[in-house]
N, C-alpha and C. Protein backbone atom coordinates (compact mmCIF):
# COMPACT_ATOMS: atom_id res chain seq x y z
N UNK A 1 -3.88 157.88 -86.66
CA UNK A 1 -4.04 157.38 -88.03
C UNK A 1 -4.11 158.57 -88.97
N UNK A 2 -3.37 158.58 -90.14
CA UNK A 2 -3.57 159.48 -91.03
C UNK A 2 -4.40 159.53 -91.91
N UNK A 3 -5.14 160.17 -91.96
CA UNK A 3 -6.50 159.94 -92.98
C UNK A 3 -6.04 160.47 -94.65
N UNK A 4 -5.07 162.10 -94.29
CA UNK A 4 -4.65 162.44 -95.75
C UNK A 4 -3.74 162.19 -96.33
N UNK A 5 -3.50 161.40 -97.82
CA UNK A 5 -2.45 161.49 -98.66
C UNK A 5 -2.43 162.59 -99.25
N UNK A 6 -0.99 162.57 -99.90
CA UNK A 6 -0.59 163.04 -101.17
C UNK A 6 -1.55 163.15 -102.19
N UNK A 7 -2.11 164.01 -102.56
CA UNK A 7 -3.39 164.13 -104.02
C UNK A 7 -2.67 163.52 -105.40
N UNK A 8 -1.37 163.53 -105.43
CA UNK A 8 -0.41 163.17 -106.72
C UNK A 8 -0.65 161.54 -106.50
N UNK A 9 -0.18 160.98 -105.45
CA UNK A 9 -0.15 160.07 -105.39
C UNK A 9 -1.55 159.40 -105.17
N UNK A 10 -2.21 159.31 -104.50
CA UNK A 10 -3.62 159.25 -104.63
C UNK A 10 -3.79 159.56 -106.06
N UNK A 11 -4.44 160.26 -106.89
CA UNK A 11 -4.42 160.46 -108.20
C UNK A 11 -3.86 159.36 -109.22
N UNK A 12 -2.27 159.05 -108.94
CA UNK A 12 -1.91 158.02 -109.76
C UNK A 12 -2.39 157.05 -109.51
N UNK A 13 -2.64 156.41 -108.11
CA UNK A 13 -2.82 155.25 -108.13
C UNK A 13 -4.22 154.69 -108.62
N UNK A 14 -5.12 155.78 -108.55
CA UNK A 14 -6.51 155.99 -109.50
C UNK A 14 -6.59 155.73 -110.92
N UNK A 15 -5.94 157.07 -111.10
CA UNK A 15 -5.29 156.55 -112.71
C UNK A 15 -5.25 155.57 -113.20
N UNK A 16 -4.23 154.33 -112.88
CA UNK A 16 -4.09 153.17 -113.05
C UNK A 16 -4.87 152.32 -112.84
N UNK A 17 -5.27 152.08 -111.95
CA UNK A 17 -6.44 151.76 -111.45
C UNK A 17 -7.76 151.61 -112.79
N UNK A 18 -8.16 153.01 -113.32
CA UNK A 18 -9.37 153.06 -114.07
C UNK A 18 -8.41 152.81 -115.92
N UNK A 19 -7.39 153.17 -115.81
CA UNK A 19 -7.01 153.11 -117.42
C UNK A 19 -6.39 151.34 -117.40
N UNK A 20 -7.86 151.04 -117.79
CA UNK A 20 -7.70 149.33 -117.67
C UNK A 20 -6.54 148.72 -119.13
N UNK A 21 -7.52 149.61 -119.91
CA UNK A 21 -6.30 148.80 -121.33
C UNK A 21 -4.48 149.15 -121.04
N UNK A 22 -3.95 150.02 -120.33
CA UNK A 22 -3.07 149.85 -119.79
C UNK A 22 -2.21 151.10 -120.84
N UNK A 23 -2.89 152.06 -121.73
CA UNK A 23 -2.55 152.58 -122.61
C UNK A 23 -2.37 154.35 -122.38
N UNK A 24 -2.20 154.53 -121.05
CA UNK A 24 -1.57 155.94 -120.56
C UNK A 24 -2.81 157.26 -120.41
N UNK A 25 -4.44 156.62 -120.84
CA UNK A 25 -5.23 157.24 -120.70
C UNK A 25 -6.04 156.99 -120.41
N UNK A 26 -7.31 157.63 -119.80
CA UNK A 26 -8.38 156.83 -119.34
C UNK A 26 -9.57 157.45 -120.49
N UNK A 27 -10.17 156.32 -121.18
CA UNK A 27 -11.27 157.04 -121.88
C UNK A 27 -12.33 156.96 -121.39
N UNK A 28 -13.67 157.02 -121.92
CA UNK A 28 -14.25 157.37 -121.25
C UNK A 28 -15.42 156.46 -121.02
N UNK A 29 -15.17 155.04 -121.62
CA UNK A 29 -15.93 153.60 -121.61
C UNK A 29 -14.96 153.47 -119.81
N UNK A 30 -13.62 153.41 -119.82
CA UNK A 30 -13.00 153.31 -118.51
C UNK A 30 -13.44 154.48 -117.45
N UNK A 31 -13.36 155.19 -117.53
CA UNK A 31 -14.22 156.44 -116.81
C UNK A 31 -16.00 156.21 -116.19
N UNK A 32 -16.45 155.33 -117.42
CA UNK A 32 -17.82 154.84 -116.65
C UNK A 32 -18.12 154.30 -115.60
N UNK A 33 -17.00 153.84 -114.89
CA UNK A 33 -17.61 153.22 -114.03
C UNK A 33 -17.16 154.27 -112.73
N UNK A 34 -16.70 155.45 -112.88
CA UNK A 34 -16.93 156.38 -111.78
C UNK A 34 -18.22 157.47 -111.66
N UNK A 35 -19.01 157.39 -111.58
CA UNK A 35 -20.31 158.55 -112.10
C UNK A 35 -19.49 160.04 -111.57
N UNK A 36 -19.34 160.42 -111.25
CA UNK A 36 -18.33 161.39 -110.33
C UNK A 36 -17.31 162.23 -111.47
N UNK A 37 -16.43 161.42 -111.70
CA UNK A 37 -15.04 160.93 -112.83
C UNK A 37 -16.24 161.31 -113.95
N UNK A 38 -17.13 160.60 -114.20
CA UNK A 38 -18.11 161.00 -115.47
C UNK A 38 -18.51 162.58 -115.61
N UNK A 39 -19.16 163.00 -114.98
CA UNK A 39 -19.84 164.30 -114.38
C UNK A 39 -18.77 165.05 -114.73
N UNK A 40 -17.47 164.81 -114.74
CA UNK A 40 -16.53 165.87 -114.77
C UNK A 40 -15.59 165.91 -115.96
N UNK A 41 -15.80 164.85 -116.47
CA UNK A 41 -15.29 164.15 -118.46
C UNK A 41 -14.99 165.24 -119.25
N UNK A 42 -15.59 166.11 -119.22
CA UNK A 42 -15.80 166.87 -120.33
C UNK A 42 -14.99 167.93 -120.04
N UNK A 43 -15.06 168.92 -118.98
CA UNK A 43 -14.33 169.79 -118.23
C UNK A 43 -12.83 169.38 -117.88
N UNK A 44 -12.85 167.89 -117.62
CA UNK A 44 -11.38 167.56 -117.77
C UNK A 44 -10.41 167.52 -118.56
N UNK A 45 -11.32 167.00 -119.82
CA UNK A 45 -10.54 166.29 -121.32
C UNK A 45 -10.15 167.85 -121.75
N UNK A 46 -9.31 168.94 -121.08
CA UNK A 46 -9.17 169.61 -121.84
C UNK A 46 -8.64 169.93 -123.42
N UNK A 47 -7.83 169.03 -123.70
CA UNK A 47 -7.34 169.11 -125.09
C UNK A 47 -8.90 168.33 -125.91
N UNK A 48 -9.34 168.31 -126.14
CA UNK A 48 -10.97 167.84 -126.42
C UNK A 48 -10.65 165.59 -126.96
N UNK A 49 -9.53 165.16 -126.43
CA UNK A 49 -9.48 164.09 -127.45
C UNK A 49 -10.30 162.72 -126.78
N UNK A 50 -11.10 163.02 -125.82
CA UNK A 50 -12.47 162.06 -125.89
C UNK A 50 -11.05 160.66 -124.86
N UNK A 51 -9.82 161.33 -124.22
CA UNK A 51 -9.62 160.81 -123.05
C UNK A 51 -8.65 161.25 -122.07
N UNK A 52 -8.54 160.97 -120.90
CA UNK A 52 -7.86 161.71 -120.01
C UNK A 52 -6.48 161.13 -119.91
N UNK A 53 -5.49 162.00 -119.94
CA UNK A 53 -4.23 161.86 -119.64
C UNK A 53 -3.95 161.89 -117.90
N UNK A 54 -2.82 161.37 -117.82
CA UNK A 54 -2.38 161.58 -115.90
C UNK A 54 -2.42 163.03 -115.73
N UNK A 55 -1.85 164.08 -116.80
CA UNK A 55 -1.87 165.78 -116.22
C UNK A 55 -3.34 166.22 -116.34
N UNK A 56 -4.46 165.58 -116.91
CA UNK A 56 -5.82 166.36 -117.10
C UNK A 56 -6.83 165.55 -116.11
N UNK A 57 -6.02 164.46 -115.81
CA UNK A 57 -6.91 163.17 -114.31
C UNK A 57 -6.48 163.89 -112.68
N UNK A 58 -5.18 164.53 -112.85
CA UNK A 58 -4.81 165.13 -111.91
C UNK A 58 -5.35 166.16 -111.18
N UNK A 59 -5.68 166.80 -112.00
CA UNK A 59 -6.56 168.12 -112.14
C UNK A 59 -8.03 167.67 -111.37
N UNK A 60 -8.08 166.48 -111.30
CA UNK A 60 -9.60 166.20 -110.91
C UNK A 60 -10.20 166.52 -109.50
């Protein structure tokens, strides 16, 4: 059994997953419900705009 994916793919399917309004970012009301994903909000959102894109969720 393979335990490891792809981190890209893994990643997207997260992505989607948490960016509920369906609008290409995850903010950070959608982000609440990872405490983890939270903890790391700030350090992620590098461009500072209060939500995460797929290239700054990737990074995670």
């Amino acid at each position: 059994i393979a335990l490891a994916s792809s981190s890209a793919a893994f990643a997207a399917t997260d992505f989607d997953t948490l960016d509920v309004d369906g609008n290409g970012a995850i903010s950070q009301s959608e982000a609440s419900v990872d405490a983890e994903l939270m903890s790391k909000f700030a350090e992620l959102d590098t461009d500072g705009n209060g939500e995460l894109s797929k290239a700054e969720f990737a990074k995670a």
